[in-house]
Protein backbone atom coordinates (compact mmCIF):
# COMPACT_ATOMS: atom_id res chain seq x y z
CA UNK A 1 -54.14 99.26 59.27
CA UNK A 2 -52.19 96.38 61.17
CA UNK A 3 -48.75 97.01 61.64
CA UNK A 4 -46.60 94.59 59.29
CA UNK A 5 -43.87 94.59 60.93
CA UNK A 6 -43.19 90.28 61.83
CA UNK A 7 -41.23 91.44 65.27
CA UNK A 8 -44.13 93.65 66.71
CA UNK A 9 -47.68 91.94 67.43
CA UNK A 10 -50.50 92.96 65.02
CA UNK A 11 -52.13 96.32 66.19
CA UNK A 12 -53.60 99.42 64.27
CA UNK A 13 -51.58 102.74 64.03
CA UNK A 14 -53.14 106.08 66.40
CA UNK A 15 -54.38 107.79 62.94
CA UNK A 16 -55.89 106.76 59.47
CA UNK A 17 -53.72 107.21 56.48
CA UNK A 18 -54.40 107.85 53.01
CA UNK A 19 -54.75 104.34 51.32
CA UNK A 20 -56.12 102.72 54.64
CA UNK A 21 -59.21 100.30 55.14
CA UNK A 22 -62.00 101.43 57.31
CA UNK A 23 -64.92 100.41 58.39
CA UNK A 24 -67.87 103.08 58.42
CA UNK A 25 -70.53 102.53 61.05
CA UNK A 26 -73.53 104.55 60.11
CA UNK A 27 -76.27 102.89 62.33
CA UNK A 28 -76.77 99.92 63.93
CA UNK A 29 -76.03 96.57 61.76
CA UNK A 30 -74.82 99.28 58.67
CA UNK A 31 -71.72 98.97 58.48
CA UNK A 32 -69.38 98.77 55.12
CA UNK A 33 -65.40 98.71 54.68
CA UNK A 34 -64.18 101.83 52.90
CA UNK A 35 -60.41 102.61 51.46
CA UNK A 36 -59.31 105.78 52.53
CA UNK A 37 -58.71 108.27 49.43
CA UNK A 38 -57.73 111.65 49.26
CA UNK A 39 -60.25 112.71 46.73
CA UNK A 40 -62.96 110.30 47.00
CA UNK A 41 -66.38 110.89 48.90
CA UNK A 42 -68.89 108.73 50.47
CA UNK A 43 -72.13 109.68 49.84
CA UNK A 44 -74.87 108.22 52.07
CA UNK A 45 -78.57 108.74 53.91
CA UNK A 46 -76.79 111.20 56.31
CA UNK A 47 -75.06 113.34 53.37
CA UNK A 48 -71.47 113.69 51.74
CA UNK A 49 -67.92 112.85 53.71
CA UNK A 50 -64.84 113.87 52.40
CA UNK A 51 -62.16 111.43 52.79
CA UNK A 52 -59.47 113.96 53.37
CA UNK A 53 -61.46 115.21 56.43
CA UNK A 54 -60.50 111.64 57.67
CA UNK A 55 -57.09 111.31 57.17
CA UNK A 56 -55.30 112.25 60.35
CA UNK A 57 -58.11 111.34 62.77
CA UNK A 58 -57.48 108.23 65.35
CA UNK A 59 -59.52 105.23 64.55
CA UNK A 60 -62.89 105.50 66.52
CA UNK A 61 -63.45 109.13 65.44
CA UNK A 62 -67.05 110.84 64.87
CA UNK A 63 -66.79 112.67 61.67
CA UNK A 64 -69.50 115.10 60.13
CA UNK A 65 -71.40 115.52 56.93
CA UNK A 66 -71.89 118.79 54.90
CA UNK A 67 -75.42 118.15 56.24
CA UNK A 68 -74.74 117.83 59.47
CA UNK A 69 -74.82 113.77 59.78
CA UNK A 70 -72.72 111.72 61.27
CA UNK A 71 -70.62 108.53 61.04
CA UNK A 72 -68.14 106.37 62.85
CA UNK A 73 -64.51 105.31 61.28
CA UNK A 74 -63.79 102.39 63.11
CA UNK A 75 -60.15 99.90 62.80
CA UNK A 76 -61.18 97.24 60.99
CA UNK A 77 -60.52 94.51 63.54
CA UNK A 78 -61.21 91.13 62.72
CA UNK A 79 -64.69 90.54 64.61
CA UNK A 80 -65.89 93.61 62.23
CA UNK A 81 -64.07 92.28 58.90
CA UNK A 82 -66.32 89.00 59.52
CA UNK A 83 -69.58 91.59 59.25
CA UNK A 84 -68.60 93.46 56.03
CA UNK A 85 -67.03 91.27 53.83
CA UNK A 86 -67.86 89.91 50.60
CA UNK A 87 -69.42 86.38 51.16
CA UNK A 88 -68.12 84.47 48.39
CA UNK A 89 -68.78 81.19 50.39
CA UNK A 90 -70.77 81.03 53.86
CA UNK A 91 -68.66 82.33 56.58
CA UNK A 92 -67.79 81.36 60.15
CA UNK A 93 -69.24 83.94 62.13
CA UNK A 94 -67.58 85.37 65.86
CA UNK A 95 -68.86 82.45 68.28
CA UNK A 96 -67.54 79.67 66.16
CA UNK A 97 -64.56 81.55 65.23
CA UNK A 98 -63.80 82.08 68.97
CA UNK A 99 -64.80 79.09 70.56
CA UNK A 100 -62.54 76.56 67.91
CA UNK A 101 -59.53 79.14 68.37
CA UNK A 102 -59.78 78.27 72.39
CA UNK A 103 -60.19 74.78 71.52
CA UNK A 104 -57.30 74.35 68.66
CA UNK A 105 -55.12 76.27 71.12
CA UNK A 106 -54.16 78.03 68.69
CA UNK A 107 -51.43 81.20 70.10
CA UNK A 108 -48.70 83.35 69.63
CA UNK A 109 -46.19 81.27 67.00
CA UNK A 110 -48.59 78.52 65.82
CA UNK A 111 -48.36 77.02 62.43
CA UNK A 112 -52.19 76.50 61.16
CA UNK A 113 -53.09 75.04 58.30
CA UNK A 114 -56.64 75.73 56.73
CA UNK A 115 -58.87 74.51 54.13
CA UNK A 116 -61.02 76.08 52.43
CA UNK A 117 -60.43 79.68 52.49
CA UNK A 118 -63.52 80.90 51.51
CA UNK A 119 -64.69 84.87 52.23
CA UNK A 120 -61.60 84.36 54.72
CA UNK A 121 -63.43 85.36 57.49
CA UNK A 122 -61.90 82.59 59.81
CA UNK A 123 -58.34 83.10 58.05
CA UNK A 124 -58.27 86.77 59.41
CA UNK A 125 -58.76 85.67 63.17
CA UNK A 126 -56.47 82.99 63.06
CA UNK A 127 -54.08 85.40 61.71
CA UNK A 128 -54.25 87.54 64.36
CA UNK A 129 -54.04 84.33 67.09
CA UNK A 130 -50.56 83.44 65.73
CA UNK A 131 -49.19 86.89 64.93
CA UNK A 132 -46.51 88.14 65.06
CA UNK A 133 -44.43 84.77 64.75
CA UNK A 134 -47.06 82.71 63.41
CA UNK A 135 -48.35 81.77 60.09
CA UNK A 136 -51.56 80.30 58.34
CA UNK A 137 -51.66 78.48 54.91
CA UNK A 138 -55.06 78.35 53.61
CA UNK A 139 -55.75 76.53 50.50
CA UNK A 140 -58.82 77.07 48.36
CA UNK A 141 -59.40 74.36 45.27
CA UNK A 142 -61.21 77.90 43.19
CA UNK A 143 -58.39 79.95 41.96
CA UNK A 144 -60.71 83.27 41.58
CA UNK A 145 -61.56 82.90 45.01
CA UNK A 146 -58.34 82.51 46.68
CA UNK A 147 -56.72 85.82 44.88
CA UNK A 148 -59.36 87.57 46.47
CA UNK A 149 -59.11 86.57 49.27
CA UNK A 150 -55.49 87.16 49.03
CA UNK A 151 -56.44 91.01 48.11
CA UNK A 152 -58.49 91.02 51.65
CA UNK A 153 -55.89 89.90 53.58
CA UNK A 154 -53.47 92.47 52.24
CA UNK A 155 -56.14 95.18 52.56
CA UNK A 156 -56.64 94.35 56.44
CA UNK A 157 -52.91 94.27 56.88
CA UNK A 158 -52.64 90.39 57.88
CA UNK A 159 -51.19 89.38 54.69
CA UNK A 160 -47.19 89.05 56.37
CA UNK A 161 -48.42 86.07 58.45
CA UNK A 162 -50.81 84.57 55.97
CA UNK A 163 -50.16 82.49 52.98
CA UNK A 164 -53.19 81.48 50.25
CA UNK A 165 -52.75 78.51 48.27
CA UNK A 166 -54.33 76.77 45.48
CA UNK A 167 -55.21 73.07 46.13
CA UNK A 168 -58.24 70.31 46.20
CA UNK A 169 -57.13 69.09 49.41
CA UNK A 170 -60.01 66.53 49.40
CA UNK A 171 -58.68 65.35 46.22
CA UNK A 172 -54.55 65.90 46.80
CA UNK A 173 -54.57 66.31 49.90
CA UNK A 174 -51.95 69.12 51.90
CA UNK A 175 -48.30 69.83 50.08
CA UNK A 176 -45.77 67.56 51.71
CA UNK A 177 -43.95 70.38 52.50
CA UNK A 178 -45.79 71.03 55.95
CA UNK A 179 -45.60 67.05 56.67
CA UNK A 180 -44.83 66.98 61.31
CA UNK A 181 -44.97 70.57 60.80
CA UNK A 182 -48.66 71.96 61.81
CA UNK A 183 -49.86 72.69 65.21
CA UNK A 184 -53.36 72.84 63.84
CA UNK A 185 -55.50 72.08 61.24
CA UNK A 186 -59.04 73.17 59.91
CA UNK A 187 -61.00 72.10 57.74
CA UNK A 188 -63.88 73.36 56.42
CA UNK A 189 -64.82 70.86 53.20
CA UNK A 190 -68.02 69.03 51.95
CA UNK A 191 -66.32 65.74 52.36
CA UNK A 192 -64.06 66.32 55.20
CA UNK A 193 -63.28 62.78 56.33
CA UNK A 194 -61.39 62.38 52.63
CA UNK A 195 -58.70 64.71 53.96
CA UNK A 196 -57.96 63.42 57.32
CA UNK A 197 -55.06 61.37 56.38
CA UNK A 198 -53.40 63.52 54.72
CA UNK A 199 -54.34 66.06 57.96
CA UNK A 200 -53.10 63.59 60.67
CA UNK A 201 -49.84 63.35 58.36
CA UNK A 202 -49.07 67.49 58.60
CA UNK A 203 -49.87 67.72 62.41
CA UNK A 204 -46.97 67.39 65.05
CA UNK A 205 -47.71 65.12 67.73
CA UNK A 206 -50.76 65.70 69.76
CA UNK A 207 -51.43 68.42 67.43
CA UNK A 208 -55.04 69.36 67.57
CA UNK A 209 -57.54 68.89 64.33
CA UNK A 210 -61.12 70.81 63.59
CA UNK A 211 -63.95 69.79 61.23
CA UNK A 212 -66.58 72.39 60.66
CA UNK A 213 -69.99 70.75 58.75
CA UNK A 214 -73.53 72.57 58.80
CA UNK A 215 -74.73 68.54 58.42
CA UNK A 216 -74.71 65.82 61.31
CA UNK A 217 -74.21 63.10 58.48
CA UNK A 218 -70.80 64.60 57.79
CA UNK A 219 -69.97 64.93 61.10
CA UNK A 220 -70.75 61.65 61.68
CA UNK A 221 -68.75 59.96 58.74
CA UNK A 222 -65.71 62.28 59.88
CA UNK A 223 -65.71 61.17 63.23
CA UNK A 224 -65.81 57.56 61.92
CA UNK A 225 -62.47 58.21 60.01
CA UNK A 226 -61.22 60.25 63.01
CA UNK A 227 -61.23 57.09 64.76
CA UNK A 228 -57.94 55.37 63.42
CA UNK A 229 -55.17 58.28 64.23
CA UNK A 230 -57.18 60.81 66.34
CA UNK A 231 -58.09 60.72 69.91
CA UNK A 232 -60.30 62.99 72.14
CA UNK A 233 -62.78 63.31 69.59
CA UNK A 234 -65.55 66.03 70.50
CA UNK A 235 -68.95 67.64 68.85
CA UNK A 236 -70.39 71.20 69.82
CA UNK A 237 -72.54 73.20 68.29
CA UNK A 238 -72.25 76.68 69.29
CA UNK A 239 -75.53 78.76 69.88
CA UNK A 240 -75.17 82.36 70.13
CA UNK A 241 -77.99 84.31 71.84
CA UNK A 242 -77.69 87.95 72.63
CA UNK A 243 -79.80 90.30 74.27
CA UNK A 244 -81.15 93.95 73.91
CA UNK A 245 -80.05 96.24 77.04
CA UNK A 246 -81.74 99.66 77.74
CA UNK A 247 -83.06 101.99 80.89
CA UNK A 248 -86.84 102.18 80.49
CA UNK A 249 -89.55 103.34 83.08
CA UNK A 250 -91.83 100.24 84.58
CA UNK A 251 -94.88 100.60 86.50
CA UNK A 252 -94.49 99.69 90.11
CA UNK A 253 -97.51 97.51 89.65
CA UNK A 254 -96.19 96.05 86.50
CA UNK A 255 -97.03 92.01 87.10
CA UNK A 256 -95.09 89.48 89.25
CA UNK A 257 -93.13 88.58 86.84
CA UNK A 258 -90.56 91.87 87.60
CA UNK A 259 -90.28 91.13 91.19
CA UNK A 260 -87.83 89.55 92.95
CA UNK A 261 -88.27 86.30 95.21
CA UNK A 262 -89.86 86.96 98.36
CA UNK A 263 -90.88 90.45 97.47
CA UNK A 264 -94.44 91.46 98.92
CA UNK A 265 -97.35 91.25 96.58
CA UNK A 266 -97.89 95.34 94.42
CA UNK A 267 -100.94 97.18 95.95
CA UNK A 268 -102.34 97.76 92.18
CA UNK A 269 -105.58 100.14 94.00
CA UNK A 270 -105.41 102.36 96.68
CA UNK A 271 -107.67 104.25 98.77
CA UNK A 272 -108.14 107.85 99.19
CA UNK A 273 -109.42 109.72 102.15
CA UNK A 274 -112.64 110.14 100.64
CA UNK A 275 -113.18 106.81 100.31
CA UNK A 276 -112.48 106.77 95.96
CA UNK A 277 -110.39 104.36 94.18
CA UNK A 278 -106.84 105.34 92.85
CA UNK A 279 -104.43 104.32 90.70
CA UNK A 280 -101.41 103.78 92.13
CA UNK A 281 -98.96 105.68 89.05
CA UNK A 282 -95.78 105.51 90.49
CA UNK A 283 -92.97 104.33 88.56
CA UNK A 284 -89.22 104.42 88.39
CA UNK A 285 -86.26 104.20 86.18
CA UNK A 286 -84.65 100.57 85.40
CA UNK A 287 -82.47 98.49 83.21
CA UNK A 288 -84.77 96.27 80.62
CA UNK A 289 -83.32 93.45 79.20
CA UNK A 290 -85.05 90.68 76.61
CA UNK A 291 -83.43 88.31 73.57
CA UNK A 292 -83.11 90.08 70.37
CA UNK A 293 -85.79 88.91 67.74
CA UNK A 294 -83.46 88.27 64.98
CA UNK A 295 -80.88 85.99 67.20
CA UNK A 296 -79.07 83.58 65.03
CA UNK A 297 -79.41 80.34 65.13
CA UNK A 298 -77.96 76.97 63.97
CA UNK A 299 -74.11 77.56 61.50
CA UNK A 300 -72.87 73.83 61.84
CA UNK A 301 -71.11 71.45 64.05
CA UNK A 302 -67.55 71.82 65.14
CA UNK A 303 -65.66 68.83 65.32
CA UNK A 304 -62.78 67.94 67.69
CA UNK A 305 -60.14 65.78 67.92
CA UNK A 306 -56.28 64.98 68.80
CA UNK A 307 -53.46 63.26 67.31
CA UNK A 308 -52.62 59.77 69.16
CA UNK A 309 -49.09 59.99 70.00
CA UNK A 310 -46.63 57.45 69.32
CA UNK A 311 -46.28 54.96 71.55
């Protein structure tokens, strides 16, 4: 679990506890976050685990099945929180999440305000980026959904430097409480440009504002109301693609498309003594790389901008 403690930065204890959140890797993309019990079992494809065979291990460990399986117990960081949660509202997934972090400039003792909350997928990295002398205070307008959300953050040990609220802050806008006080703000709304105002209003000066919006008509009515307080107003959309890695064997003769520039063209035939036609089979060991079918593609448009200072 992450340590609690407001004077020490956010980091998992050497060794799982009874009572702690884990996530269980079982294969690739199966994955699901587990609390630790004493007397409980998980029961899966590769047999039973007893949780008390758990308790005392470091995070990372390889633990064993009556049958002989195996699984993973891995910290539940927030990159691997975003993968297992309950999606109780779309989610910002790890390239968004990082790239508007780096562009908030959002750090150690930052004071972010967020709306909505959501699964609180976003909420958990940002609470991380401002621990240990940070806060966030998210506001959801659905009441159900914030106390869970509440639950998760308390269950993944972030819940000292987060705060949930409930709030239409397209309606009411942000408490008045927070007014100069913010060093960030996020939103994440289906009518974002209705809650600028009141967003320019919390930030400090220069204090850096994000939109997110899966539509370019929002973005393009938010930038519009950006336009009277806000300054260095920026777009991106953020396309992840990743890529498969493995060693493989390739034919020496495999095609052109595996050599390099300027290589000499592959003798695909050569001759023997006798005079016959050979195959050349030679081959050797090498890395393969090529883009993962599944690769994700557009989440929505992550908007940009700063507060004007005072002149």
């Amino acid at each position: 679990m992450l340590c609690s403690d407001g004077k020490k930065k956010l980091s998992f204890c050497g060794s799982i506890k009874d009572g702690d959140l884990v996530i269980v890797y079982e294969k690739r993309d199966v994955m699901k976050a587990v609390k630790v019990c004493e007397t409980s079992v998980l029961q899966n494809r590769f047999g039973v685990f007893k949780h008390s065979d758990w308790i005392g291990k470091p995070f990372g460990s390889k633990v064993l099945s009556n049958k002989g399986g195996f699984v993973y117990l891995l910290a539940p960081t927030p990159e691997l929180w975003t993968l297992v949660l309950s999606h109780r509202t779309q989610i910002l997934y790890i390239a968004d999440i990082s790239f508007l972090i780096t562009y908030l400039e959002i750090v150690p003792g930052s004071l972010v305000l967020e709306s909505g909350t959501g699964s609180g997928s976003l909420t958990t990295s940002l609470a991380r980026a401002v621990a240990p002398t940070g806060h966030v205070y998210t506001f959801d307008f659905h009441q159900q959904r914030a106390a869970s959300a509440r639950e998760d953050f308390q269950s993944t040990g972030v819940g000292s430097v987060v705060t949930v609220g409930v709030r239409d802050i397209q309606g009411e806008g942000f408490p008045d409480e927070y007014s100069g006080l913010a060093d960030s703000v996020f939103l994440d709304l289906p009518q974002p440009w209705l809650a600028i105002l009141s967003a320019g209003k919390m930030l400090k000066q220069d204090g850096t504002l994000c939109s997110f919006s899966p539509c370019i008509e929002q973005v393009q009515r938010t930038c519009e109301a950006l336009k009277s307080n806000f300054r260095d107003i920026r777009t991106f959309e953020v396309l992840l693609r990743t890529f498969e890695v493995h060693e493989g064997k390739m034919d020496s003769c495999q095609g052109n498309e595996g050599l390099s520039v300027g290589s000499p063209p592959c003798k695909r035939r050569q001759r023997s003594s006798e005079g016959s036609t050979v195959q050349d089979s030679s081959s050797s060991p090498t890395i393969k790389a090529r883009p993962c079918a599944d690769a994700r593609g557009h989440t929505g448009y992550l908007t940009f901008s700063r507060l004007k200072c005072l002149s």
